[in-house]
Protein backbone atom coordinates (compact mmCIF):
# COMPACT_ATOMS: atom_id res chain seq x y z
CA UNK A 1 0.00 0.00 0.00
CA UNK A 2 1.40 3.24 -0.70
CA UNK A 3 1.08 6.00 1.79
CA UNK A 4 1.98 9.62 1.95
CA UNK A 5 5.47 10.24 2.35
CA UNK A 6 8.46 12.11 1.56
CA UNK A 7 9.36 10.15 -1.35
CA UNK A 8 10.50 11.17 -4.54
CA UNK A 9 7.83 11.07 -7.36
CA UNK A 10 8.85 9.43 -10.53
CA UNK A 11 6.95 8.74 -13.83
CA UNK A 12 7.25 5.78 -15.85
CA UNK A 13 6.61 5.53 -19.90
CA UNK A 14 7.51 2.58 -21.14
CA UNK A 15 7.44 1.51 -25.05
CA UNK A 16 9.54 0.78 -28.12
CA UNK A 17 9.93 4.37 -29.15
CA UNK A 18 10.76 3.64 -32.97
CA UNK A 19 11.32 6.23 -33.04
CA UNK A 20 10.58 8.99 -29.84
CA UNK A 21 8.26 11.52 -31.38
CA UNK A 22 7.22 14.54 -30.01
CA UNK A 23 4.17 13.07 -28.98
CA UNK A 24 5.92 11.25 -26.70
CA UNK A 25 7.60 14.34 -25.33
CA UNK A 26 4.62 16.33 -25.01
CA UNK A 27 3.27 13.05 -23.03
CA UNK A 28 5.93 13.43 -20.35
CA UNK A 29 6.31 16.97 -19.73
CA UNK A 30 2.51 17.50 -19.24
CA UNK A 31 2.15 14.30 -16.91
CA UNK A 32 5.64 15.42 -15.45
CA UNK A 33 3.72 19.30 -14.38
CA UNK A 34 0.16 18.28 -14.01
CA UNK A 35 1.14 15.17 -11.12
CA UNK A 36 4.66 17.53 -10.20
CA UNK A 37 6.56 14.39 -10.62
CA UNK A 38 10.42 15.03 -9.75
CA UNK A 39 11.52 12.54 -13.04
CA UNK A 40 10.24 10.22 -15.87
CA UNK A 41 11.96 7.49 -16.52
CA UNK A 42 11.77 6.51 -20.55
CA UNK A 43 11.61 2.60 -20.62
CA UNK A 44 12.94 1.41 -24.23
CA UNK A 45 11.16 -2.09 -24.53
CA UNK A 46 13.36 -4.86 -26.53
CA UNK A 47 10.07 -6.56 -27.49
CA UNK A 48 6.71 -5.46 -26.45
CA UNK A 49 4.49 -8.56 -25.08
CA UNK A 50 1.65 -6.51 -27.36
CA UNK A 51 3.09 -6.63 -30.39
CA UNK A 52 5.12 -9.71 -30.74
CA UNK A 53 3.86 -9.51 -34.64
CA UNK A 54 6.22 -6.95 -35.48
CA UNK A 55 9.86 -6.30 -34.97
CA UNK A 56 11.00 -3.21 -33.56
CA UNK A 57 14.24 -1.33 -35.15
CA UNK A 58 17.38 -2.25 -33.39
CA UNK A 59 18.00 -1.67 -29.94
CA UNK A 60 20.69 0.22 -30.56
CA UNK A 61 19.23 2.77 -33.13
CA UNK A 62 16.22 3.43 -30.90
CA UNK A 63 18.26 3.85 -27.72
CA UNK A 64 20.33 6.68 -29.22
CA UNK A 65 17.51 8.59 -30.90
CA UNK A 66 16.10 7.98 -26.80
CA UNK A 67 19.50 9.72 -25.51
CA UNK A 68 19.16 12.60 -28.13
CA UNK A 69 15.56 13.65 -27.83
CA UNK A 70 16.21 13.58 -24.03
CA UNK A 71 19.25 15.64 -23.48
CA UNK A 72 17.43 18.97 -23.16
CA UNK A 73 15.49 17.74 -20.58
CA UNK A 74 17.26 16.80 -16.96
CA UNK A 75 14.41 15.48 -15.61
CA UNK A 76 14.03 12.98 -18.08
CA UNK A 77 15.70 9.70 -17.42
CA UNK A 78 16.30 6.39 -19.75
CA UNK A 79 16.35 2.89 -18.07
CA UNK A 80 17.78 0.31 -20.07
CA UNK A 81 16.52 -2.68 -18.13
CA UNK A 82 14.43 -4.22 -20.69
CA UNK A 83 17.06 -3.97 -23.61
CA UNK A 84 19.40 -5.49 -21.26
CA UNK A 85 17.20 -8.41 -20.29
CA UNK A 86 15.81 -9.10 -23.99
CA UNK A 87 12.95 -11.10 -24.84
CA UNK A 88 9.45 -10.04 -23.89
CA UNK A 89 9.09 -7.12 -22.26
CA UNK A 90 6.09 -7.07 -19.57
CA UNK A 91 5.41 -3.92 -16.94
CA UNK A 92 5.37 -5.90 -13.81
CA UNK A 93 9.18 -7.36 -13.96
CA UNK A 94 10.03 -3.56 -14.82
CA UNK A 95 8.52 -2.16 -11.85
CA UNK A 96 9.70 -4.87 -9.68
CA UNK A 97 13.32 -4.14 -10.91
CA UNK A 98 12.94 -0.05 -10.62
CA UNK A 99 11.45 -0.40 -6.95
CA UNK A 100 14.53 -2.61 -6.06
CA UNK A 101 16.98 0.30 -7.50
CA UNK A 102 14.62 3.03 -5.84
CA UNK A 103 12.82 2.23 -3.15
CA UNK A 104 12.71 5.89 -1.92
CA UNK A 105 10.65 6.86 -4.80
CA UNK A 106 7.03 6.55 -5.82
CA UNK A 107 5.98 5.16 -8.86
CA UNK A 108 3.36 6.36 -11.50
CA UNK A 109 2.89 4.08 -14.75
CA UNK A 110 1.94 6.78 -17.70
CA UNK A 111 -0.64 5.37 -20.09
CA UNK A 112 -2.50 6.78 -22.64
CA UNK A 113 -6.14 6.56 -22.57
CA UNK A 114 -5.98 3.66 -25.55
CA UNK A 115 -3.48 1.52 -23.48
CA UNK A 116 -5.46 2.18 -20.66
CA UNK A 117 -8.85 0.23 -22.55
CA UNK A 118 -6.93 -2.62 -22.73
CA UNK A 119 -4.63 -2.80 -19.30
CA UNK A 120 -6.70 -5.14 -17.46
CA UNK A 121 -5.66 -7.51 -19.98
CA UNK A 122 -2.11 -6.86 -18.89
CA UNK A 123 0.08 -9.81 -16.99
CA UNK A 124 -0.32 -9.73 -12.88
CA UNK A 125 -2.82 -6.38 -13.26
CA UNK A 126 -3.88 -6.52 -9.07
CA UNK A 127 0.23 -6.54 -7.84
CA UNK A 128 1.00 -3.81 -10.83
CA UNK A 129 -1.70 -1.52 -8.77
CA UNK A 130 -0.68 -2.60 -5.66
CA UNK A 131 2.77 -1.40 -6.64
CA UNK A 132 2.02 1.89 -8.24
CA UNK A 133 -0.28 4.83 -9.17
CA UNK A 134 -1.97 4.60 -12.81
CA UNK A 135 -1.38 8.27 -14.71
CA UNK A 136 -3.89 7.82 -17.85
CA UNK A 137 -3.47 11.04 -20.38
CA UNK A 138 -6.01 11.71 -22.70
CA UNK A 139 -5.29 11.13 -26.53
CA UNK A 140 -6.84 12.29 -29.90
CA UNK A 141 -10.04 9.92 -29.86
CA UNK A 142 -9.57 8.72 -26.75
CA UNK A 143 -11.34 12.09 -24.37
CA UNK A 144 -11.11 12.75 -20.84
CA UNK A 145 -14.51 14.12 -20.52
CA UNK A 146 -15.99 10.85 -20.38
CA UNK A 147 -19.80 10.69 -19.14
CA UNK A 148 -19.80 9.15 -15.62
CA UNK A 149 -21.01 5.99 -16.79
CA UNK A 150 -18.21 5.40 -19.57
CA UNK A 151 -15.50 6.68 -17.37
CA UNK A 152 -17.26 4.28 -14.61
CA UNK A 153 -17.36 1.35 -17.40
CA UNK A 154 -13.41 1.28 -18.21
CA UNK A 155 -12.27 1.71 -14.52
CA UNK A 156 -14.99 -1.39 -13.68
CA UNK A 157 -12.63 -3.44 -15.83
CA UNK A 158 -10.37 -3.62 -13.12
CA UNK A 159 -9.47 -6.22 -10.71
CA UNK A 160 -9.83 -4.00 -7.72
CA UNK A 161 -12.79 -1.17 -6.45
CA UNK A 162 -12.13 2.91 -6.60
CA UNK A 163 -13.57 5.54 -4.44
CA UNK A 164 -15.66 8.21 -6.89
CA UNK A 165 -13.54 10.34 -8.86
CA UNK A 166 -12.18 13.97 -7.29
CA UNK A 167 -11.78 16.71 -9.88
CA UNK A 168 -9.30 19.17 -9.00
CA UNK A 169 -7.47 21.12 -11.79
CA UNK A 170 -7.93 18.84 -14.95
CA UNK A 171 -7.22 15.95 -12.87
CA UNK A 172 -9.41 13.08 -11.49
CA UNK A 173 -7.62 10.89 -8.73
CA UNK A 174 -9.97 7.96 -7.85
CA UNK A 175 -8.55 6.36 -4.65
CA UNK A 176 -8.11 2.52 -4.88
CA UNK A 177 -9.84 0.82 -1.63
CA UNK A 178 -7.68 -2.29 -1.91
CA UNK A 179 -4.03 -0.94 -2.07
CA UNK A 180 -4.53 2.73 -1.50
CA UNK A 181 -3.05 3.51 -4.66
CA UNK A 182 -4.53 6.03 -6.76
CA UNK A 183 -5.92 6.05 -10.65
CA UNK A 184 -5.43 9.74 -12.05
CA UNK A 185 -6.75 10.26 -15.44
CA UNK A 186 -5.15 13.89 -16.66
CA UNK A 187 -6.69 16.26 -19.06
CA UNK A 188 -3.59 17.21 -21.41
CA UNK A 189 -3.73 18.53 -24.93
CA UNK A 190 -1.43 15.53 -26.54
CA UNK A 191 -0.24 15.61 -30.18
CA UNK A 192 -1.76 13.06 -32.37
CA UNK A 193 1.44 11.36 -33.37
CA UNK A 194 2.29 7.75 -33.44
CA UNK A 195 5.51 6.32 -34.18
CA UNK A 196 3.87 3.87 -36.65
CA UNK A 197 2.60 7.08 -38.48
CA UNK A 198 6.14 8.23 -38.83
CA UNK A 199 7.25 5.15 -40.19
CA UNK A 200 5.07 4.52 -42.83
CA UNK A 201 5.27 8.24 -44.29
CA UNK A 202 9.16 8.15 -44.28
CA UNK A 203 8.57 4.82 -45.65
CA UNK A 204 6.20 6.67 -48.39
CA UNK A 205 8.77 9.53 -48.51
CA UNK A 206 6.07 11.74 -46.88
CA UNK A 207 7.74 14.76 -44.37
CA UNK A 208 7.56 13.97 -40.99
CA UNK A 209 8.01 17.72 -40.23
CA UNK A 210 6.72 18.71 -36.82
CA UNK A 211 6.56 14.84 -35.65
CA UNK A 212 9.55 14.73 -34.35
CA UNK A 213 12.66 16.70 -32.98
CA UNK A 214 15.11 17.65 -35.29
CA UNK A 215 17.64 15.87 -34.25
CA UNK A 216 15.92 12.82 -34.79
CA UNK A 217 14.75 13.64 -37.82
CA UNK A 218 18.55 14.05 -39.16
CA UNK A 219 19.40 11.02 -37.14
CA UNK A 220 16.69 8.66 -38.70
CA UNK A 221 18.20 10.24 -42.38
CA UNK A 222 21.96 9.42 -41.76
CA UNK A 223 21.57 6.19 -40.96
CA UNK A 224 18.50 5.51 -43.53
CA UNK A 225 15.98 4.24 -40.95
CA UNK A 226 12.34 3.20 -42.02
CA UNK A 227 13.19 4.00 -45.38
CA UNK A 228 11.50 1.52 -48.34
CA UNK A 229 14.96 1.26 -49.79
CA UNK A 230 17.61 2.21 -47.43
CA UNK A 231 21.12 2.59 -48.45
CA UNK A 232 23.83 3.45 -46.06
CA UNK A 233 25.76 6.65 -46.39
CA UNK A 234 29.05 6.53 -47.09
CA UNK A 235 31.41 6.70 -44.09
């Protein structure tokens, strides 16, 4: 059960990120403000347990495009334990691991609303929220301003029983009876950008422009990534 305490707050959004868009930034920073978290840890799966039918780019490629969309921001941290591990990558041997390393912080899980339709589906669901907090950001599709009954309906899906929502700010923090955890859903304005988007219109020779920093933009050119019929530059 977590309780209040002087604990560090940390964030945690995990995925392949192939590549990091600036959908993913905006993601972070408006979680990081809204829930004053004091870092987000970036979680690079090596293969994502929810789409084992497709294979990401290589480690490698995706972890430095990671390190160079990150290094303006000092709050923003990269774990490599699931590239290090391999194989399937699933939430609840991540947060086991991260709680080990830091167990004077407290954890919040970022979803977006989309993941968050389908996370009761997720392996070991009632020790992930007796672990950590839920953070669930709207998306393009996906609205926070859910009637009572449909916001009601998804968090019913749950193994485990919430007090009534409390609105304070853009934020609705429903109290979990069993663990004392707490599901937040935040009302952010998120870019409607997906990394599979950016893939297929490099891929189509399509701009990307405004999808993703420039520095991964130039990156994903050098090294010809996504591209229908990539040749390598010469060294």
């Amino acid at each position: 059960m977590i309780k209040s305490s002087p604990k560090r707050k940390a964030g945690i959004l995990g995925g392949t990120f192939d590549p990091i868009t600036l959908g993913h930034l905006g993601l972070a920073r408006d979680i990081q403000e809204k829930l004053n978290l004091d870092r987000v840890w970036f979680v690079p799966a090596w293969q994502s347990p929810h789409k084992q039918d497709q294979s990401p780019t290589d480690a490698g490629h995706r972890l430095s495009m990671l390190k160079a969309a990150l290094a303006p921001y000092p709050n923003f941290k990269i774990s490599e334990i699931e590239l290090d591990q391999k194989g399937l990558s699933y939430t609840i041997d991540t947060l086991t691991t991260l709680q080990n390393r830091h167990p004077d912080t407290e954890w919040y899980l970022i979803l977006g609303m989309d993941t968050f339709r389908d996370f009761a589906t997720w392996k070991n669901v009632p020790e992930i929220l007796g672990r950590v907090h839920l953070a669930v950001a709207t998306r393009p599709g996906y609205p926070n301003n859910l009637s009572p009954k449909a916001l009601q309906a998804l968090i019913d899906k749950l193994p485990v029983s919430y007090q009534p929502p409390q609105h304070v700010h853009g934020v609705q923090t429903c109290l979990c009876r069993e663990t004392g955890t707490t599901l937040v859903f935040c009302d952010i304005e998120p870019l409607d950008i997906s990394s599979s988007e950016v893939r297929e219109r490099i891929k189509c020779g399509l701009s990307v422009k405004n999808m993703l920093p420039p520095e991964i933009e130039r990156y994903i050119m050098t090294h010809r990534l996504y591209q229908a019929n990539p040749r390598l530059q010469p060294e």
